[in-house]
Protein backbone atom coordinates (compact mmCIF):
# COMPACT_ATOMS: atom_id res chain seq x y z
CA UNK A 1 0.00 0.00 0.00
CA UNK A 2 1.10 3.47 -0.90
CA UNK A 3 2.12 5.93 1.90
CA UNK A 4 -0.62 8.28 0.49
CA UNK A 5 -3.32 5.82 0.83
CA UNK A 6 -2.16 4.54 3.60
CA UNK A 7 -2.43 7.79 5.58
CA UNK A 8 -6.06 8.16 4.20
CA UNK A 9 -7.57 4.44 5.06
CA UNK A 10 -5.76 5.74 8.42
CA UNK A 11 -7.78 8.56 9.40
CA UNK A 12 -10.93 6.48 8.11
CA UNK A 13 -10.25 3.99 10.56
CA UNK A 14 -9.40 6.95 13.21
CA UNK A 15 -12.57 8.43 12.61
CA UNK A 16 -14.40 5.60 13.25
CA UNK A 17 -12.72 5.33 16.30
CA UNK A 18 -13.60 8.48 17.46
CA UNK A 19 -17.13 8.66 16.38
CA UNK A 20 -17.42 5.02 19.08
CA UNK A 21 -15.56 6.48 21.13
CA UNK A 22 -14.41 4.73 24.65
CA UNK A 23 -16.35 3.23 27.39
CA UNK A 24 -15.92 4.55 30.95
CA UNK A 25 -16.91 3.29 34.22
CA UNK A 26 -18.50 7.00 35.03
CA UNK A 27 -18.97 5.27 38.65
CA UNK A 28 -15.31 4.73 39.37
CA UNK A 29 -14.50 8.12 37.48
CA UNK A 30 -16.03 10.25 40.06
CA UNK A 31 -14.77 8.16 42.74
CA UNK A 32 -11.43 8.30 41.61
CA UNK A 33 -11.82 12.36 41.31
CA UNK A 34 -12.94 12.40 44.86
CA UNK A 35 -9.92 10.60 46.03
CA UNK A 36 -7.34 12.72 43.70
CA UNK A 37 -9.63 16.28 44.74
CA UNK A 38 -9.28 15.24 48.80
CA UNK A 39 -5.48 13.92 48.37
CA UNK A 40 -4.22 17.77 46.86
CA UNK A 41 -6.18 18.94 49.67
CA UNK A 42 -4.21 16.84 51.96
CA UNK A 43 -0.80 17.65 50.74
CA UNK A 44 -1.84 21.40 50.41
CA UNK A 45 -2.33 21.06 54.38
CA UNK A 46 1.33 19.42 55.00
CA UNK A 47 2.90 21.83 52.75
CA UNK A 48 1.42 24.97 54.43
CA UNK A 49 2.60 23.04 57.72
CA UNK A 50 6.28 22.30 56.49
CA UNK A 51 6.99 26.15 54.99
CA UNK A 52 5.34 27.79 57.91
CA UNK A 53 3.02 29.50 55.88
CA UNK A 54 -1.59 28.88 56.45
CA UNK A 55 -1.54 31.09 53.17
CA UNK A 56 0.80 29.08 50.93
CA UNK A 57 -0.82 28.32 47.26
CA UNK A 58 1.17 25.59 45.61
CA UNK A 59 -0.39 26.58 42.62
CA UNK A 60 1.37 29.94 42.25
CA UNK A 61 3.98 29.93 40.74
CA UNK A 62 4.71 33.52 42.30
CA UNK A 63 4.72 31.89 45.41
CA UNK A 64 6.35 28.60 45.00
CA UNK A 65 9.04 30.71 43.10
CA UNK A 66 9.72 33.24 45.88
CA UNK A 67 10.06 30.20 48.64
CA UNK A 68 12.33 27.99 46.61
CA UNK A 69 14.48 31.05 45.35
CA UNK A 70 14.40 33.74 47.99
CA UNK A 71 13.38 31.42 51.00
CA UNK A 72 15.28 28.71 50.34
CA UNK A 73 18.25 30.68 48.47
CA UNK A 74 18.49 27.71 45.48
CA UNK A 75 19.72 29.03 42.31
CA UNK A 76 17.22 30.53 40.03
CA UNK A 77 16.24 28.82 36.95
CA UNK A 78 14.51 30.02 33.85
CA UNK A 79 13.12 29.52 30.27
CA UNK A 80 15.62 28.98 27.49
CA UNK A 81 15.96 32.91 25.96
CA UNK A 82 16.01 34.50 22.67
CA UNK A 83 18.09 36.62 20.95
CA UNK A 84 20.80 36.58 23.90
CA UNK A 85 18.39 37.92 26.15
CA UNK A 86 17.85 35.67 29.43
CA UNK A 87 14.22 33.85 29.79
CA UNK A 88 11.62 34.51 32.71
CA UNK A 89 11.82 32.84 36.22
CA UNK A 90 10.58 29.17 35.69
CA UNK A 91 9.11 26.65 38.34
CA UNK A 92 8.23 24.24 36.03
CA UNK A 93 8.16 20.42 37.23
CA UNK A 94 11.90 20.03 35.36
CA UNK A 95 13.30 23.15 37.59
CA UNK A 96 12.02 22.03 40.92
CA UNK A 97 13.33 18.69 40.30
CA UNK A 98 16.77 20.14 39.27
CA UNK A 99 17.11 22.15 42.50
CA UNK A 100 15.10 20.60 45.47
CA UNK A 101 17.41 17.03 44.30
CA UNK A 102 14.31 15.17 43.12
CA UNK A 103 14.94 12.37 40.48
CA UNK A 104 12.13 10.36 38.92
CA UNK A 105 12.11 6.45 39.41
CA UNK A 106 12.31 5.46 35.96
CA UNK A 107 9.90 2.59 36.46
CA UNK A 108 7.11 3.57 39.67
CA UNK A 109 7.56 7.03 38.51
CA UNK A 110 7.96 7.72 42.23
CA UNK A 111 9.51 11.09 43.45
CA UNK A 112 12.87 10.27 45.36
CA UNK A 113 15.80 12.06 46.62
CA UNK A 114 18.79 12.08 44.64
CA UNK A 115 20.98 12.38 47.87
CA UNK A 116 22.55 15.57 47.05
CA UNK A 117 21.83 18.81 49.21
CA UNK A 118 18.76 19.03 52.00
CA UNK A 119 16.15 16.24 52.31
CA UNK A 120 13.84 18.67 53.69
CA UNK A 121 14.20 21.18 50.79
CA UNK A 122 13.43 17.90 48.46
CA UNK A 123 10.24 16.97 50.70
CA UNK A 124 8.99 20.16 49.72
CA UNK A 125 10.28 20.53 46.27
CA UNK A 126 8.05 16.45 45.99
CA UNK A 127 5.25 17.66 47.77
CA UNK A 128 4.41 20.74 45.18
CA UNK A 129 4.76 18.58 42.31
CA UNK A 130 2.63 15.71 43.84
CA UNK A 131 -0.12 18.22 44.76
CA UNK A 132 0.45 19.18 40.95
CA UNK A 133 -0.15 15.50 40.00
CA UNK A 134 -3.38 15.15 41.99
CA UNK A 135 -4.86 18.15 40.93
CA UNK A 136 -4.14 16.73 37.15
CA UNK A 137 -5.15 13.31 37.87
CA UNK A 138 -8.50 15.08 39.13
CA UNK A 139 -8.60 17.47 36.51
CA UNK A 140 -7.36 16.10 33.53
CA UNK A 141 -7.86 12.35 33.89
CA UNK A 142 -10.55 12.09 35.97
CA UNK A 143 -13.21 14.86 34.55
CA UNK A 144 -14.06 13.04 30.98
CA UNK A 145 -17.24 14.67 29.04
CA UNK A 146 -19.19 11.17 28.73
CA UNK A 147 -21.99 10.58 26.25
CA UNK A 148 -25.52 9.80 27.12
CA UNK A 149 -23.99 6.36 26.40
CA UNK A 150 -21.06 6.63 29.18
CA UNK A 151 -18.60 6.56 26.08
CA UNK A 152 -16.14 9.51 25.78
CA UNK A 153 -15.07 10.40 22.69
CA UNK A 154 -11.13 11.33 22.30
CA UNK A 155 -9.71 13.98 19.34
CA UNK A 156 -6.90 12.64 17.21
CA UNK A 157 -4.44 14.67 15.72
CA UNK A 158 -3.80 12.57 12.52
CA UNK A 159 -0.58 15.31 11.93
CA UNK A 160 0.29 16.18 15.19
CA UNK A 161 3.56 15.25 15.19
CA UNK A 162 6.61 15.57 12.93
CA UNK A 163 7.01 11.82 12.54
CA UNK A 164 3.59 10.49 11.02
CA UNK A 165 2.07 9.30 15.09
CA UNK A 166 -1.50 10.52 16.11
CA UNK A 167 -1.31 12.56 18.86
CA UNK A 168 -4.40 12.28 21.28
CA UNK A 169 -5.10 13.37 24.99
CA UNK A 170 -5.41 9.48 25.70
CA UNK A 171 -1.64 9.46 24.92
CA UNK A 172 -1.02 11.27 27.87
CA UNK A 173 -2.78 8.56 30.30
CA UNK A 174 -0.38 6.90 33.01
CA UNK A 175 -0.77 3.33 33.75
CA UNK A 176 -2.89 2.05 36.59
CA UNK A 177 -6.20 3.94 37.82
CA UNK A 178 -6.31 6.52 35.25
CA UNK A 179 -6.63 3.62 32.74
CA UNK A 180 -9.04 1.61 34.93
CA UNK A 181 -11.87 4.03 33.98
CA UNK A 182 -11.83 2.39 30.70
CA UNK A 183 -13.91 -0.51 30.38
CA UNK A 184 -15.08 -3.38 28.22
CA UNK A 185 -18.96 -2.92 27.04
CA UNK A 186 -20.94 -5.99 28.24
CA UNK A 187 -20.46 -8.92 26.29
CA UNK A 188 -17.08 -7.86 24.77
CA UNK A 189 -13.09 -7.69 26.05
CA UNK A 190 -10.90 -5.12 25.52
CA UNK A 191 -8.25 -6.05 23.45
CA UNK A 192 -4.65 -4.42 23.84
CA UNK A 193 -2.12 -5.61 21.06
CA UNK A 194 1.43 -4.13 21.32
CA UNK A 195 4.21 -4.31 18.87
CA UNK A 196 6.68 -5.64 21.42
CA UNK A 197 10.48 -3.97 21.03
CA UNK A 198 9.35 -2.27 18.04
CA UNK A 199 11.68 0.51 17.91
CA UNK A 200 14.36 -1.83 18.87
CA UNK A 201 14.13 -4.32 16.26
CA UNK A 202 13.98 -1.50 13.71
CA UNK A 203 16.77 -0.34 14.09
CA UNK A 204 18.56 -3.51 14.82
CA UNK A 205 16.85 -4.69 10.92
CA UNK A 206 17.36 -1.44 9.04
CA UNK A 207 21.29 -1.06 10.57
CA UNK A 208 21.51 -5.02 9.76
CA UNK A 209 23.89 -4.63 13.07
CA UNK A 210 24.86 -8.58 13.09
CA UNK A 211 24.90 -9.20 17.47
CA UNK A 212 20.98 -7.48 17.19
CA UNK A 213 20.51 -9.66 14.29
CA UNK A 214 21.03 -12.45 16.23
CA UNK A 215 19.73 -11.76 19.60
CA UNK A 216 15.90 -11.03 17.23
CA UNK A 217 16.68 -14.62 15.56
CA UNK A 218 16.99 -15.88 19.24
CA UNK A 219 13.75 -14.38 20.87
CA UNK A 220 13.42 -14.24 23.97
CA UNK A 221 13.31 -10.91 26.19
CA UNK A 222 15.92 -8.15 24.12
CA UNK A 223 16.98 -5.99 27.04
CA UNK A 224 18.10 -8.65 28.67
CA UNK A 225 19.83 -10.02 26.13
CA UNK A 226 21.66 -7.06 25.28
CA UNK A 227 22.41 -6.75 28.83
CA UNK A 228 24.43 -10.13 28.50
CA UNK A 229 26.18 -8.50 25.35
CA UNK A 230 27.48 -5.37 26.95
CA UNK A 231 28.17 -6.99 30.46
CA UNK A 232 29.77 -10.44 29.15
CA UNK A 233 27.77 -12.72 30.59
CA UNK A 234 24.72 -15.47 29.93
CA UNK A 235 21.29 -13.96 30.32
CA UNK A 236 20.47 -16.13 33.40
CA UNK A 237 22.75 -14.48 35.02
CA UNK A 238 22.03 -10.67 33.94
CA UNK A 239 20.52 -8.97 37.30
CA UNK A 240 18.00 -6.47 37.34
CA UNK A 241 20.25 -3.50 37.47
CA UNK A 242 22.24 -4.57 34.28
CA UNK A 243 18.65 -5.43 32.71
CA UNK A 244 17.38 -1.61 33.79
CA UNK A 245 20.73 -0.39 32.34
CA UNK A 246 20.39 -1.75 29.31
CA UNK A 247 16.87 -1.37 28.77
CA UNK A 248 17.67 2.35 29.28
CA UNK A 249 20.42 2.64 26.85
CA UNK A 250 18.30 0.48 24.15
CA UNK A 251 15.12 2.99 24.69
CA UNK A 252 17.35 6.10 24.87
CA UNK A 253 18.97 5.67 21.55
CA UNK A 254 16.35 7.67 19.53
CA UNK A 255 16.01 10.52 22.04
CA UNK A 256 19.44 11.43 22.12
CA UNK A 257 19.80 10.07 25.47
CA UNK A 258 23.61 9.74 27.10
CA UNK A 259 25.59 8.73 30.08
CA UNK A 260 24.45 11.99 31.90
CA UNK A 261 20.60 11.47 30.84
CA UNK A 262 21.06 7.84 32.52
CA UNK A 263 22.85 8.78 35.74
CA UNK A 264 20.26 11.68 36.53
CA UNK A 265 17.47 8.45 36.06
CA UNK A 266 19.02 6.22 38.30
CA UNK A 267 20.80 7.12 41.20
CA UNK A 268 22.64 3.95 42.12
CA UNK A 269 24.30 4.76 38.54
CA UNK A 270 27.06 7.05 38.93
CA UNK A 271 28.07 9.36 35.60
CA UNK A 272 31.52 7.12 35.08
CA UNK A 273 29.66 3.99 35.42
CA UNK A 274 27.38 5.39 32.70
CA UNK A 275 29.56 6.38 30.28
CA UNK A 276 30.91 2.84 30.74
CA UNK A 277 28.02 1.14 29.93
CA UNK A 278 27.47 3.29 26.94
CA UNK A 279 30.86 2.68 25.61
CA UNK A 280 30.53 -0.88 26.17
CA UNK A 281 26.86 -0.84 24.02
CA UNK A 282 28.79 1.23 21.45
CA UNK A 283 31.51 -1.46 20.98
CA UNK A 284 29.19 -4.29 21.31
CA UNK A 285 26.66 -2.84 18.47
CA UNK A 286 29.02 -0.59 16.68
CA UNK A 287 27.24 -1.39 13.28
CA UNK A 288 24.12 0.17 14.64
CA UNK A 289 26.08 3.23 15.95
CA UNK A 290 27.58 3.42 12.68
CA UNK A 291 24.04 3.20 11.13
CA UNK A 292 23.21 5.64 13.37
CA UNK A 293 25.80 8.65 11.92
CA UNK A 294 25.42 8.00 8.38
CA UNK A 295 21.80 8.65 8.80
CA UNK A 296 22.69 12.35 10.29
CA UNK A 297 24.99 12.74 7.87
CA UNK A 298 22.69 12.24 4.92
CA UNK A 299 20.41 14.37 7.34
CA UNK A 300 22.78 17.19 7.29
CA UNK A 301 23.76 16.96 3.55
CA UNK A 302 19.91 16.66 2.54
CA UNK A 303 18.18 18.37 4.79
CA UNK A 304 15.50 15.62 5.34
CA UNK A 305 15.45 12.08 6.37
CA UNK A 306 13.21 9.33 4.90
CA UNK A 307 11.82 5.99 6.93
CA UNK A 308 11.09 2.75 4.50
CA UNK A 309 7.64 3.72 3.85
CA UNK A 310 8.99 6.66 1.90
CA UNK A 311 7.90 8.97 5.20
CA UNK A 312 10.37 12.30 5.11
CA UNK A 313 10.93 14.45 7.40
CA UNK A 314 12.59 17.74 6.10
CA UNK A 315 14.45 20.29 8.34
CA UNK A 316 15.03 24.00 8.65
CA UNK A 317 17.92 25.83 8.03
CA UNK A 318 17.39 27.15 11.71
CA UNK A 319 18.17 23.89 13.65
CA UNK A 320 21.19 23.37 15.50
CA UNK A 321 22.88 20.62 14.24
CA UNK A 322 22.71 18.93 17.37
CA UNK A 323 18.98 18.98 17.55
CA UNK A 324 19.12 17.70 13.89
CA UNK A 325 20.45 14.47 14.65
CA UNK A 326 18.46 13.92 17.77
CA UNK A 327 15.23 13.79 15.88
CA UNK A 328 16.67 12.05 12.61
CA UNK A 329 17.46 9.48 14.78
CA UNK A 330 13.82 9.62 16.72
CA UNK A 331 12.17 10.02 13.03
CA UNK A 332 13.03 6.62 11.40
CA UNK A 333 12.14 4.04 14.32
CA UNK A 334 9.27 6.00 15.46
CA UNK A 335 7.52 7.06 12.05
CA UNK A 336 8.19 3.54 10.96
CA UNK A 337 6.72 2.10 13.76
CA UNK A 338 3.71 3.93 13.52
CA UNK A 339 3.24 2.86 9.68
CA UNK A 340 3.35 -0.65 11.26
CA UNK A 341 1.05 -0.35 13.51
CA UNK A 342 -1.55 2.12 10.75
CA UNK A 343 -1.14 -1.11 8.37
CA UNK A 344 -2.42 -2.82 11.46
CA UNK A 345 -5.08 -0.53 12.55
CA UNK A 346 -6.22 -0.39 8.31
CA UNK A 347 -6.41 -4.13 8.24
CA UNK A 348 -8.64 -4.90 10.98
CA UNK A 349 -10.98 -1.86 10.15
CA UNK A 350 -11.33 -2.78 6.44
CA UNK A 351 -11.72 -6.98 7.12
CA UNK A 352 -12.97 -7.11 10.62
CA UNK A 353 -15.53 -4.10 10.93
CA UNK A 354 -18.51 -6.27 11.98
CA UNK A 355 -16.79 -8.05 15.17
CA UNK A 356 -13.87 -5.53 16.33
CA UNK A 357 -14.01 -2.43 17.31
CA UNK A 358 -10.31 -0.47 17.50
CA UNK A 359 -11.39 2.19 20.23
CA UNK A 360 -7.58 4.22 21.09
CA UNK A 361 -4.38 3.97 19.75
CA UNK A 362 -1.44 4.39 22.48
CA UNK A 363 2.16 4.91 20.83
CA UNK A 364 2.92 1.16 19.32
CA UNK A 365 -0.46 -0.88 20.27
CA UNK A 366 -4.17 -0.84 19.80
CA UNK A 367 -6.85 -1.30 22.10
CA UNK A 368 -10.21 -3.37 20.66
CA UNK A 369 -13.44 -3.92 21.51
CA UNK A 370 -14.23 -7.92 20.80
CA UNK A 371 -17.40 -9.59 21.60
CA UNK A 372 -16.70 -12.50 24.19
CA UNK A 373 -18.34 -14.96 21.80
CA UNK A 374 -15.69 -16.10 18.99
CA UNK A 375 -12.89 -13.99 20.97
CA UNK A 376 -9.81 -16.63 20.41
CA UNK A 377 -10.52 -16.43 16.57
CA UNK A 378 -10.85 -12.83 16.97
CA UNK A 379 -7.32 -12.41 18.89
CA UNK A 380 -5.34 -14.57 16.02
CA UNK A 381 -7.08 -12.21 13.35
CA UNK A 382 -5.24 -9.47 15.77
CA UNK A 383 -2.32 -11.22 15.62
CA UNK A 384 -2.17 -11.90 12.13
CA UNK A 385 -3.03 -7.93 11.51
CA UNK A 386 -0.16 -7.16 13.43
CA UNK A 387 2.64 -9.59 12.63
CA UNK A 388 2.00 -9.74 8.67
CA UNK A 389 5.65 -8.94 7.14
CA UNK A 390 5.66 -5.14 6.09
CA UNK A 391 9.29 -4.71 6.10
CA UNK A 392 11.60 -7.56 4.69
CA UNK A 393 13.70 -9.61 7.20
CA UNK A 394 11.64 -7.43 10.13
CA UNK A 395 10.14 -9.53 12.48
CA UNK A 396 7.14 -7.88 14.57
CA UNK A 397 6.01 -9.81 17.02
CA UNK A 398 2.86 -8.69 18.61
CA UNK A 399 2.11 -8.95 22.84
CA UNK A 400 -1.87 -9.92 23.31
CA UNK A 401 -3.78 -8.72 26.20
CA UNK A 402 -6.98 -9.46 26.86
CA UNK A 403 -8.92 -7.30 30.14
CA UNK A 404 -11.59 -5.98 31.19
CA UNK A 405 -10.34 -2.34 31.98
CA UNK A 406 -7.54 -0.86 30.09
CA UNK A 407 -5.81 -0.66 34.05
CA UNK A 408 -5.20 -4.08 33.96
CA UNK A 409 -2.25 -3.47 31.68
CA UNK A 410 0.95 -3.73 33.10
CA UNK A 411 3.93 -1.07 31.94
C-alpha cells in the first residue's frame, strides 16, 4: 500500500474510532476524582505546615518561586531565551526537580531524593509537584465529558507530530487507575495488542547490526539479552540492574539520550559507570552506531530524512545541528513504527468491521473492543493484523492482552 493511501484508510479507521468512542466506568470516574480532589487537599495542608506559611498556594507559581528562590536561596532557573536575552523565572516540574534534588524512578515514577543537598528542601520541592499531579489526575484524567452512552469520545491529531504518530489526549494517560476508567462494554473484552520492542528491532533490521541480528533470531526478552552483550555474561545471570541499564540505553537511543541522561534516572548509577556502559553498548553494536551517523549525515547533507515507507521528514535551516540528529534518529524508528502499527489498525478496520471495534491507539499498540463470543478467533485475526511482514527480514512480534479495563495493563 502506498504511503498516500495509507495515511487516508488511516484517518478512516481513526474516525471511526472516534465517532465510538471509549467506554468509561463514570462510577469509578467520580470516585477516583474524589480521592485525587481530597489527596491535593491533603498535601496542600502538610505543605502549608512544612513552609510555615496557612496562606501558601502551591499553585502559584509567584509563590512557589519566591520560597524555593528567595526562601530557600536555590539558584534561580529560567526559560531557554532568545536573541541573547535571558528567559523569565521558571518553576516548572523540570526546575524544581533540578534544585530541590528530586529524580524520577524510571519505572514507579515515584519522586525520590537524589541524595545531594537538603532532604527537607526535596520533601517540599516532591510535595508541590505531587499536589500538581493530583490536581491533574482530578482534573485532567478524571473529569471526561461522557456521552448519554457513558462513552467519551477522544480527538486525534492525525498530523500532530513531525514523525507520522496521532497525537491524542489518551496518549497522555499513566498506567494504573487513570486507565481503569476504561472498560469493556458488556459482552465484549478489551483487546490491547502491542508491537513488542518495536523501535528496537527497527533499528537492529534497518542497521543489519549482526549481534541485534542475532539476539531477534533468538527471541526471547531483548533488554536482557543485550544486557548479557554489553556486560559479558549469559542472560540467566544478567541482574535487574544490568537489565534496567540496558533497557535504558536500548530505549534512549532515539532521544538522544547519554551517560548523563542515565545517571540523573538512576541514582545507584554514577556518571563514570554510565559512560561505561554506553561505551561498552557502542563497541558491542558498533554497526548500529555506525548506522546511526550515516543517517545524520545524509540528514545534514539533505536536509531531510526518509523511513522505508517513503515517510520524510525535512528540516530547517534554523536547527542546531545537534537537535538535527536527535530527531533524525527519533524520526526513522518511530515514524516507521507507527506505519506498522496504521497497516495494522487499516487491516482490521477494512476486514474485521462487523466483530472488532479499535477504540484508542497508544504509541505502538491498539486497544479493541471484541465480543466475548468467537474472541480466540478474533485475537489470532489481531495477531495476524499485526505480525504480517511489512518490512523484509523485520520480524514484529505482537504482545496480546486481553482485560476488562484498560488498568489491567501492566507497563
Amino acid at each position: 500500500m502506498k504511503l498516500a493511501d495509507l495515511v487516508i484508510a488511516g484517518a478512516a479507521a481513526t474516525l471511526d474510532m472516534k465517532e465510538r468512542g471509549m467506554l468509561v466506568d463514570r462510577e469509578r470516574m467520580t470516585n477516583l476524582f474524589m480521592e485525587e480532589t481530597m489527596r491535593e487537599q491533603e498535601l496542600e495542608q502538610s505543605l502549608c505546615r512544612m513552609v510555615g506559611d496557612p496562606l501558601f498556594n502551591p499553585r502559584s507559581p509567584k509563590m512557589v518561586a519566591d520560597l524555593l528562590y528567595q526562601g530557600f536561596g536555590l539558584p534561580e532557573q529560567r526559560q531557554r531565551g532568545r536573541y541573547g536575552k535571558p528567559g523569565a523565572v521558571t518553576t516548572d516540574d523540570d526546575a524544581i526537580m533540578k534544585v530541590c534534588g528530586i529524580v524520577e524512578d524510571y519505572e514507579t515514577k515515584e519522586l525520590k531524593w537524589n541524595g545531594h543537598g537538603d532532604v527537607a528542601v526535596w520533601k517540599v520541592g516532591s510535595t508541590v509537584l505531587n499536589c500538581r499531579r493530583s490536581r491533574k489526575l482530578a482534573s485532567t484524567y478524571f473529569s471526561l465529558p461522557l456521552d448519554e452512552y457513558g462513552r467519551f469520545h477522544p480527538e486525534w491529531k492525525i498530523h500532530g507530530t513531525e514523525t507520522g504518530r496521532y497525537s491524542c489526549h489518551v496518549h497522555t494517560y499513566p498506567p494504573g487507575k487513570p486507565r481503569s476508567i476504561f472498560i469493556a462494554p458488556r459482552g465484549h473484552k478489551l483487546v490491547v495488542a502491542d508491537l513488542s520492542q518495536i523501535e528496537l528491532r527497527i533499528m537492529w533490521t534497518l542497521s543489519r547490526d549482526p549481534v541485534g541480528m542475532d539476539i531477534i533470531a533468538r527471541g526471547g526478552d531483548a533488554h536482557r539479552e543485550t544486557a548479557a552483550e554489553i556486560f559479558h555474561k549469559p542472560a540467566g545471570q544478567v541482574s535487574g540492574h544490568e537489565r534496567f541499564s540496558a533497557k535504558f540505553v536500548n530505549f534512549g537511543l532515539p532521544y538522544g539520550r547519554g551517560p548523563e541522561s542515565m545517571a540523573e534516572q538512576h541514582t545507584t548509577i554514577t556518571v563514570d559507570e554510565a559512560r561505561h556502559i554506553f561505551d561498552a553498548h557502542h563497541h558491542r553494536f558498533s554497526v548500529l552506531w555506525e548506522w546511526m551517523a550515516r543517517n545524520n549525515v545524509f540528514s545534514a547533507k539533505n536536509r531531510y530524512i526518509q523511513n522505508p515507507f517513503g515517510r520524510r521528514r525535512y528540516f530547517s535551516g534554523d536547527i542546531g545541528a545537534a537537535e538535527q540528529d536527535r530527531q533524525t534518529q527519533n524520526f526513522i524508528p518511530q515514524s516507521t513504527a507507527h506505519d506498522i502499527l496504521t497497516h495494522a489498525l487499516v487491516d482490521i478496520h477494512t476486514h474485521y468491521h462487523d466483530r472488532m471495534f479499535p477504540v484508542f491507539d497508544h504509541h505502538d499498540a491498539l486497544g479493541i473492543e471484541v465480543p466475548i463470543e468467537g474472541l480466540e478467533d478474533s485475537v489470532e485475526d489481531i495477531r495476524r493484523a499485526f505480525e504480517t511482514p511489512r518490512i523484509p527480514d523485520l520480524y514484529t512480534p505482537c504482545e496480546i492482552k486481553v482485560m476488562d479495563n484498560w488498568g489491567e495493563a501492566k507497563r
